[in-house]
PDB file of N, CA and C in Angstrom:
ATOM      1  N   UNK A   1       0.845  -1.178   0.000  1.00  0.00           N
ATOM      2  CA  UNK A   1       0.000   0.000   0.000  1.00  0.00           C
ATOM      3  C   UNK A   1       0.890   1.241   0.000  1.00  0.00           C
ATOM      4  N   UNK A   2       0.305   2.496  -1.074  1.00  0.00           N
ATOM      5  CA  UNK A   2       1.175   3.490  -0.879  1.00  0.00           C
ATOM      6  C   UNK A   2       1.170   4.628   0.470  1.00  0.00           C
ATOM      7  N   UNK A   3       2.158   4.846   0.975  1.00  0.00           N
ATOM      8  CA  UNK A   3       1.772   5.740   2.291  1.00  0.00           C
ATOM      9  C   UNK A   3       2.302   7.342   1.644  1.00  0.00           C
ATOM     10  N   UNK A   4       1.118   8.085   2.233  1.00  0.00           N
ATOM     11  CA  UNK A   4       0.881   9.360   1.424  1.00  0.00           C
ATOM     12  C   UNK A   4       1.075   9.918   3.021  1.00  0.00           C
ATOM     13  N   UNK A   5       1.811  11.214   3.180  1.00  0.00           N
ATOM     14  CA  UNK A   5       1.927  12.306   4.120  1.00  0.00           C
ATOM     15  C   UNK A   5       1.242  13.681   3.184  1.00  0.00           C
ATOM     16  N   UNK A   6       0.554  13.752   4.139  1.00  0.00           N
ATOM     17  CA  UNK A   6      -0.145  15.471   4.130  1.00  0.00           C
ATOM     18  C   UNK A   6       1.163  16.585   3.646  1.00  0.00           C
ATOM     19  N   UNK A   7       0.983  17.517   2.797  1.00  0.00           N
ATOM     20  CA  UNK A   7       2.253  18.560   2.501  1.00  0.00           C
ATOM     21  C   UNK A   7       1.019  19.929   2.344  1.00  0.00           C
ATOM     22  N   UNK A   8       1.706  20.813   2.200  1.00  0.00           N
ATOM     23  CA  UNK A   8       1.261  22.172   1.796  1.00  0.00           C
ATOM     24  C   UNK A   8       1.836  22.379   0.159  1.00  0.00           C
ATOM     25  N   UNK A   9       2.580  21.471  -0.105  1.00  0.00           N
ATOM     26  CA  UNK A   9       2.726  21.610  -1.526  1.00  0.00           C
ATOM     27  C   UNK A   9       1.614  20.735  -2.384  1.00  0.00           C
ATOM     28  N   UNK A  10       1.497  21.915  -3.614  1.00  0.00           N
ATOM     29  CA  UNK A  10       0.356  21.819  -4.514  1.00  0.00           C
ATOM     30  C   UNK A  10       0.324  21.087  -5.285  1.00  0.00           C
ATOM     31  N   UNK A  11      -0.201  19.882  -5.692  1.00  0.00           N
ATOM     32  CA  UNK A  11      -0.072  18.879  -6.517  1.00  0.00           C
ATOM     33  C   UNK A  11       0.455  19.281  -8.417  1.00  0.00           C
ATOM     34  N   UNK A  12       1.075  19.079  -8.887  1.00  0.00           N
ATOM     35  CA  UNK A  12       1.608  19.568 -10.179  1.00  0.00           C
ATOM     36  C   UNK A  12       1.210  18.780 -11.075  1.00  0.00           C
ATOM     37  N   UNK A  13       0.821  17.665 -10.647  1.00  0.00           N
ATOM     38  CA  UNK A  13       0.383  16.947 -12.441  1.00  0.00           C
ATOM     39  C   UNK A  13      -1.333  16.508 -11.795  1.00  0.00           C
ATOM     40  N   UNK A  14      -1.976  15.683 -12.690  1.00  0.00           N
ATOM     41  CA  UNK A  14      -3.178  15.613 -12.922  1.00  0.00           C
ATOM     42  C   UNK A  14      -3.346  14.151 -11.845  1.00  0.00           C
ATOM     43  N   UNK A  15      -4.375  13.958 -11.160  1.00  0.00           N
ATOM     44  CA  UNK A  15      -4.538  12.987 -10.510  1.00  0.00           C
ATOM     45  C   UNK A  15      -6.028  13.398  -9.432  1.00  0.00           C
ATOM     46  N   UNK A  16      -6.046  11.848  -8.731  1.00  0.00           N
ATOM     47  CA  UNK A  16      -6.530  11.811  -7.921  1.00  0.00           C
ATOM     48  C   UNK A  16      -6.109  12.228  -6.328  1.00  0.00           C
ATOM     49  N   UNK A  17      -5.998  13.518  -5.252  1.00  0.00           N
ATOM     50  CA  UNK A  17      -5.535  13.957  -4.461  1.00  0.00           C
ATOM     51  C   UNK A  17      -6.484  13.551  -3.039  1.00  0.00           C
ATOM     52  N   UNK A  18      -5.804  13.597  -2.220  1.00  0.00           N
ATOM     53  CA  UNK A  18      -6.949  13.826  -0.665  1.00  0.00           C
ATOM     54  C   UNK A  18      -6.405  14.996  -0.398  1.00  0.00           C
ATOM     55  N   UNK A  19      -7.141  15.967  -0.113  1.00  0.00           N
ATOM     56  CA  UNK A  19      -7.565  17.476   0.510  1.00  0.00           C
ATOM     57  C   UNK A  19      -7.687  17.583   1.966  1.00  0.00           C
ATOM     58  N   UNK A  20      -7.412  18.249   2.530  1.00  0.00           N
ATOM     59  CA  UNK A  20      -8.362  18.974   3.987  1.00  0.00           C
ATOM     60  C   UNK A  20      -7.515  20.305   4.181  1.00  0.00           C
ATOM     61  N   UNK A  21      -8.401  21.210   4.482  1.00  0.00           N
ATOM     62  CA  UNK A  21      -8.450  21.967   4.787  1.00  0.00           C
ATOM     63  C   UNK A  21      -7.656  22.400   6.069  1.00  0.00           C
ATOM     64  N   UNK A  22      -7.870  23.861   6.305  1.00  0.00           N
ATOM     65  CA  UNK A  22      -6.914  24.352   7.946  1.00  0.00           C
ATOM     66  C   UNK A  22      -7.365  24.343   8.841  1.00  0.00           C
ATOM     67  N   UNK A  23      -8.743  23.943   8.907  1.00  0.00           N
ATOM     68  CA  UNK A  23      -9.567  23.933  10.269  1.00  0.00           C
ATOM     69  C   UNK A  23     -10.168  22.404  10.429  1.00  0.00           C
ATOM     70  N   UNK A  24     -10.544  23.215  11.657  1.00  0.00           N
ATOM     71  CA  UNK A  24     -10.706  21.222  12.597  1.00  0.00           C
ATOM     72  C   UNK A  24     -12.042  20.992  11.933  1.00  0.00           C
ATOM     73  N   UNK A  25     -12.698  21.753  11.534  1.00  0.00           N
ATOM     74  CA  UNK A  25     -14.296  21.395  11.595  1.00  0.00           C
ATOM     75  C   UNK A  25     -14.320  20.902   9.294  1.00  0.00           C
ATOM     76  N   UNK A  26     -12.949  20.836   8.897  1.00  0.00           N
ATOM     77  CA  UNK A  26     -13.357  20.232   7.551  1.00  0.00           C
ATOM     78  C   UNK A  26     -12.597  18.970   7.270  1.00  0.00           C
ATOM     79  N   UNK A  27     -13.844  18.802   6.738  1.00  0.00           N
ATOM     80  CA  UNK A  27     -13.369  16.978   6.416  1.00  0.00           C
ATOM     81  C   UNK A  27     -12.288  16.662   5.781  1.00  0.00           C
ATOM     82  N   UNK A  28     -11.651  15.401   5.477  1.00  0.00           N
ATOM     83  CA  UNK A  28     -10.842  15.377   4.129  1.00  0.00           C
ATOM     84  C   UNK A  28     -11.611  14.714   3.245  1.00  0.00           C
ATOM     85  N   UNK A  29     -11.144  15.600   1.728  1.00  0.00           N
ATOM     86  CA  UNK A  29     -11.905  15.124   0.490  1.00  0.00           C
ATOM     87  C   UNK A  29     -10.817  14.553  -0.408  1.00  0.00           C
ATOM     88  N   UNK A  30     -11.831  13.623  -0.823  1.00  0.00           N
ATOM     89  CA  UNK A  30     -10.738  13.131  -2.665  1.00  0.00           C
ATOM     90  C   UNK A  30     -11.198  13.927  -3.380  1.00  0.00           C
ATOM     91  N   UNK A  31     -10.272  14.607  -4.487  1.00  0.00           N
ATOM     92  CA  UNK A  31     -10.481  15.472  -5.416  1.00  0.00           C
ATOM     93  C   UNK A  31     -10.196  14.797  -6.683  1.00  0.00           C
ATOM     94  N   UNK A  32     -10.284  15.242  -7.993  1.00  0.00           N
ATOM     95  CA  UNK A  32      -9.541  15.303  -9.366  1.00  0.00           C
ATOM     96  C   UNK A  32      -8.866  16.546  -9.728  1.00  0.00           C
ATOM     97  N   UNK A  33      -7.910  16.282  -9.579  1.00  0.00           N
ATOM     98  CA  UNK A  33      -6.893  17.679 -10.697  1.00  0.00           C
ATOM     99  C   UNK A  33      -6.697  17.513 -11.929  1.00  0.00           C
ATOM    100  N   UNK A  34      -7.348  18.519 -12.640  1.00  0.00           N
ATOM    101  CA  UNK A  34      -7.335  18.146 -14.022  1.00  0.00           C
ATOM    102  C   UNK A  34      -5.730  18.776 -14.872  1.00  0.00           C
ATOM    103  N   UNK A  35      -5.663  18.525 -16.296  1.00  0.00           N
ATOM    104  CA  UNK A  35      -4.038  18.552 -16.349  1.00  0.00           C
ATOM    105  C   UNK A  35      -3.800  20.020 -16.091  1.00  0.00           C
ATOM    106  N   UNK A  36      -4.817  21.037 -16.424  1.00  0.00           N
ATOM    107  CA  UNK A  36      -4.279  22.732 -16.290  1.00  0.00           C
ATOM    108  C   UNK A  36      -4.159  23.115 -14.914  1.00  0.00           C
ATOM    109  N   UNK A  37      -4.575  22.164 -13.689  1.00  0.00           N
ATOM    110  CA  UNK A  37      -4.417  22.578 -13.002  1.00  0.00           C
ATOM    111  C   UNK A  37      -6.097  22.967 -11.782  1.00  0.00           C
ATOM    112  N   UNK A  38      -7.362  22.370 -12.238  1.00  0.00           N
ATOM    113  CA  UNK A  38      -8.042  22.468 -11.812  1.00  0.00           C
ATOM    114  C   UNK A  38      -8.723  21.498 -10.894  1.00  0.00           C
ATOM    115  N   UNK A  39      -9.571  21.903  -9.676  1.00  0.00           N
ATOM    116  CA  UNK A  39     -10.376  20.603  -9.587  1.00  0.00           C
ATOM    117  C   UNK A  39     -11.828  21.131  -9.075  1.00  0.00           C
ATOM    118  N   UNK A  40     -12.924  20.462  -8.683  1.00  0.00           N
ATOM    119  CA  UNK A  40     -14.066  20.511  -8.838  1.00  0.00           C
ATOM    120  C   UNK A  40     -14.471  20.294  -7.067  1.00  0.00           C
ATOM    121  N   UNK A  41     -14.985  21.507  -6.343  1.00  0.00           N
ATOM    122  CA  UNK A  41     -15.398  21.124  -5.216  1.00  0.00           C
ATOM    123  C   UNK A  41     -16.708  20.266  -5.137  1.00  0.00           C
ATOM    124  N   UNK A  42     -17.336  19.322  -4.373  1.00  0.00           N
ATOM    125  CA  UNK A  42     -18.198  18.638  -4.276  1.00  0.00           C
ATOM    126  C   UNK A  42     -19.952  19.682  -4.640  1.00  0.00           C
ATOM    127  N   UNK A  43     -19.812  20.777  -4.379  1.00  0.00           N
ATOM    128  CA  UNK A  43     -21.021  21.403  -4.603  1.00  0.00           C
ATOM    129  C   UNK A  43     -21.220  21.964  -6.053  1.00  0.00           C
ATOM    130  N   UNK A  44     -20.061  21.584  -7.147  1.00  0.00           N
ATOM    131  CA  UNK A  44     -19.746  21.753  -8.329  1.00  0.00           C
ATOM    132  C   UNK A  44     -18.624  23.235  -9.003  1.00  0.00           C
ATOM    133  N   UNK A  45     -18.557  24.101  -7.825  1.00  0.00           N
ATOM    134  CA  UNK A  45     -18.033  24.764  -8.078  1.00  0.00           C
ATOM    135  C   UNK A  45     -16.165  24.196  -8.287  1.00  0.00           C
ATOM    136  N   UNK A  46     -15.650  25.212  -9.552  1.00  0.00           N
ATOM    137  CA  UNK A  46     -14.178  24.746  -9.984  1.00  0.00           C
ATOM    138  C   UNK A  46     -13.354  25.690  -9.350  1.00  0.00           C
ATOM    139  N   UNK A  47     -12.003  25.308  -8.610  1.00  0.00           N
ATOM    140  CA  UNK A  47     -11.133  26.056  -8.759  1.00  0.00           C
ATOM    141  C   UNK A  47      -9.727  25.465  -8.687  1.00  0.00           C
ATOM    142  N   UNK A  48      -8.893  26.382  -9.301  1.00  0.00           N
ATOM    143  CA  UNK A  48      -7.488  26.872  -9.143  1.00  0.00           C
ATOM    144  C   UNK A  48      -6.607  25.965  -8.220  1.00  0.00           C
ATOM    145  N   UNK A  49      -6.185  25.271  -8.132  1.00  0.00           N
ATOM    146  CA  UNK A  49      -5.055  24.408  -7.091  1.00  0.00           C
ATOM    147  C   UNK A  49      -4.479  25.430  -6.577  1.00  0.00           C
ATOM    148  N   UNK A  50      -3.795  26.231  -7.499  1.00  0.00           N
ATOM    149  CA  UNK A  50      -2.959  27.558  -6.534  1.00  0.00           C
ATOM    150  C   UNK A  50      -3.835  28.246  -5.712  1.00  0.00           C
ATOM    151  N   UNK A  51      -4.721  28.078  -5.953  1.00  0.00           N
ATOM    152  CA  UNK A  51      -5.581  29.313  -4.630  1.00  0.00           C
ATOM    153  C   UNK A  51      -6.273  28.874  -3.481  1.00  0.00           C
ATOM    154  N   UNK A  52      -5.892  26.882  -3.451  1.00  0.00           N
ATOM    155  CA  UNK A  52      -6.288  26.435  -2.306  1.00  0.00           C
ATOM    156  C   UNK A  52      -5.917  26.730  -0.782  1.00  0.00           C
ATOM    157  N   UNK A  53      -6.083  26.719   0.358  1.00  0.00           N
ATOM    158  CA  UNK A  53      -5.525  26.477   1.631  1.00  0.00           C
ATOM    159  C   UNK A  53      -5.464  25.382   2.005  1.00  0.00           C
ATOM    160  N   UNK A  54      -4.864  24.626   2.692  1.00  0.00           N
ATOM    161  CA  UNK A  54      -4.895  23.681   3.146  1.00  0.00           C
ATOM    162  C   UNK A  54      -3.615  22.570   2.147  1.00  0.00           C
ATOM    163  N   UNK A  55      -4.234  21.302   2.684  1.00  0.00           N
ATOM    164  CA  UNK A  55      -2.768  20.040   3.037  1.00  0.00           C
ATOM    165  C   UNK A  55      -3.501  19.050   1.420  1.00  0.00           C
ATOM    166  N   UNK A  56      -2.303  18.813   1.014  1.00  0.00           N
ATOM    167  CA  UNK A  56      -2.712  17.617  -0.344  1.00  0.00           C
ATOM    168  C   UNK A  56      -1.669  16.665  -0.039  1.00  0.00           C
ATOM    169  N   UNK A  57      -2.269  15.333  -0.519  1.00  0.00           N
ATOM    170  CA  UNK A  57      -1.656  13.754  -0.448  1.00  0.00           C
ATOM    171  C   UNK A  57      -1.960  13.597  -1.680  1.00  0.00           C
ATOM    172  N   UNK A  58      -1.016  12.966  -2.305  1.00  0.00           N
ATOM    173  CA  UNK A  58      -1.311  12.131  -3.682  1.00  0.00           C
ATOM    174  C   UNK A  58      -0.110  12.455  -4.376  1.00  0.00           C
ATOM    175  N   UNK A  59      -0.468  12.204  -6.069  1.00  0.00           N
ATOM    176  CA  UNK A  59      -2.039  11.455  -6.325  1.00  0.00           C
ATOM    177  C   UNK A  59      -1.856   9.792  -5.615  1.00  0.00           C
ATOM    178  N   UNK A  60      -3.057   9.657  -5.884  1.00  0.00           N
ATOM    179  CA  UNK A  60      -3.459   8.348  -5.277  1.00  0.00           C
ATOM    180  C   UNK A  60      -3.374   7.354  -6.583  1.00  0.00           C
ATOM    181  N   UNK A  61      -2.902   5.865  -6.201  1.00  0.00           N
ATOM    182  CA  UNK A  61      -3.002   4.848  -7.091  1.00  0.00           C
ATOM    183  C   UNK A  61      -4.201   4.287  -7.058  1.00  0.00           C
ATOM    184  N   UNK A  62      -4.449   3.840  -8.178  1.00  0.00           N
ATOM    185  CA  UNK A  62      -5.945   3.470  -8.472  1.00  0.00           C
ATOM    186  C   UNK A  62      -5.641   1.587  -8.306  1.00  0.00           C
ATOM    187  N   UNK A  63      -6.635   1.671  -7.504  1.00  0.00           N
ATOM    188  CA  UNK A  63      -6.703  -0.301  -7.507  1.00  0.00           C
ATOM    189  C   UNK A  63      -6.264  -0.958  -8.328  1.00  0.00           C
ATOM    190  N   UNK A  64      -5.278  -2.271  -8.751  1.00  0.00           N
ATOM    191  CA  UNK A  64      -5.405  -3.296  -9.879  1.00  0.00           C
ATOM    192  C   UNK A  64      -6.516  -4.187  -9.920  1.00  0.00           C
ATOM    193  N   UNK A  65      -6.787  -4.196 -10.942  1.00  0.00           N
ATOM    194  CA  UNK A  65      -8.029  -5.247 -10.875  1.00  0.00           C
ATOM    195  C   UNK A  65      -7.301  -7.001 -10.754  1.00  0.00           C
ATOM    196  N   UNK A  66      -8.312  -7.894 -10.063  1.00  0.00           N
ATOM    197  CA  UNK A  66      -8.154  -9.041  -9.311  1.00  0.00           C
ATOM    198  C   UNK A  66      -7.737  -9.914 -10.535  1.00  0.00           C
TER     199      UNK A  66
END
């Protein structure tokens, strides 16, 4: 299994990330970063990787199939 540490650095290529935020009261999310650099908050709104706050892990490896 891959072991991912939390950074403040911004993910640079396209993938699947885990998110959370700077406060105690937000969850962590899986995101998509798309290749320019975007991703899609859960309520549909898009933004900017550079203009996030908070901690990114990834990208994440996607399962092999059995």
């Amino acid at each position: 299994m891959q072991r991912l540490i939390w950074t403040s650095d911004k993910p640079k290529q396209a993938g699947w990330y885990w998110w959370r935020g700077l406060g105690e009261d937000t969850d962590p999310l899986i995101l998509f970063v798309d290749e320019v650099g975007y991703f899609q908050w859960p309520d549909g709104a898009s933004q900017e990787v550079g203009l996030t706050k908070g901690e990114w892990a990834g990208p994440l490896t996607p399962p092999s199939e059995s």
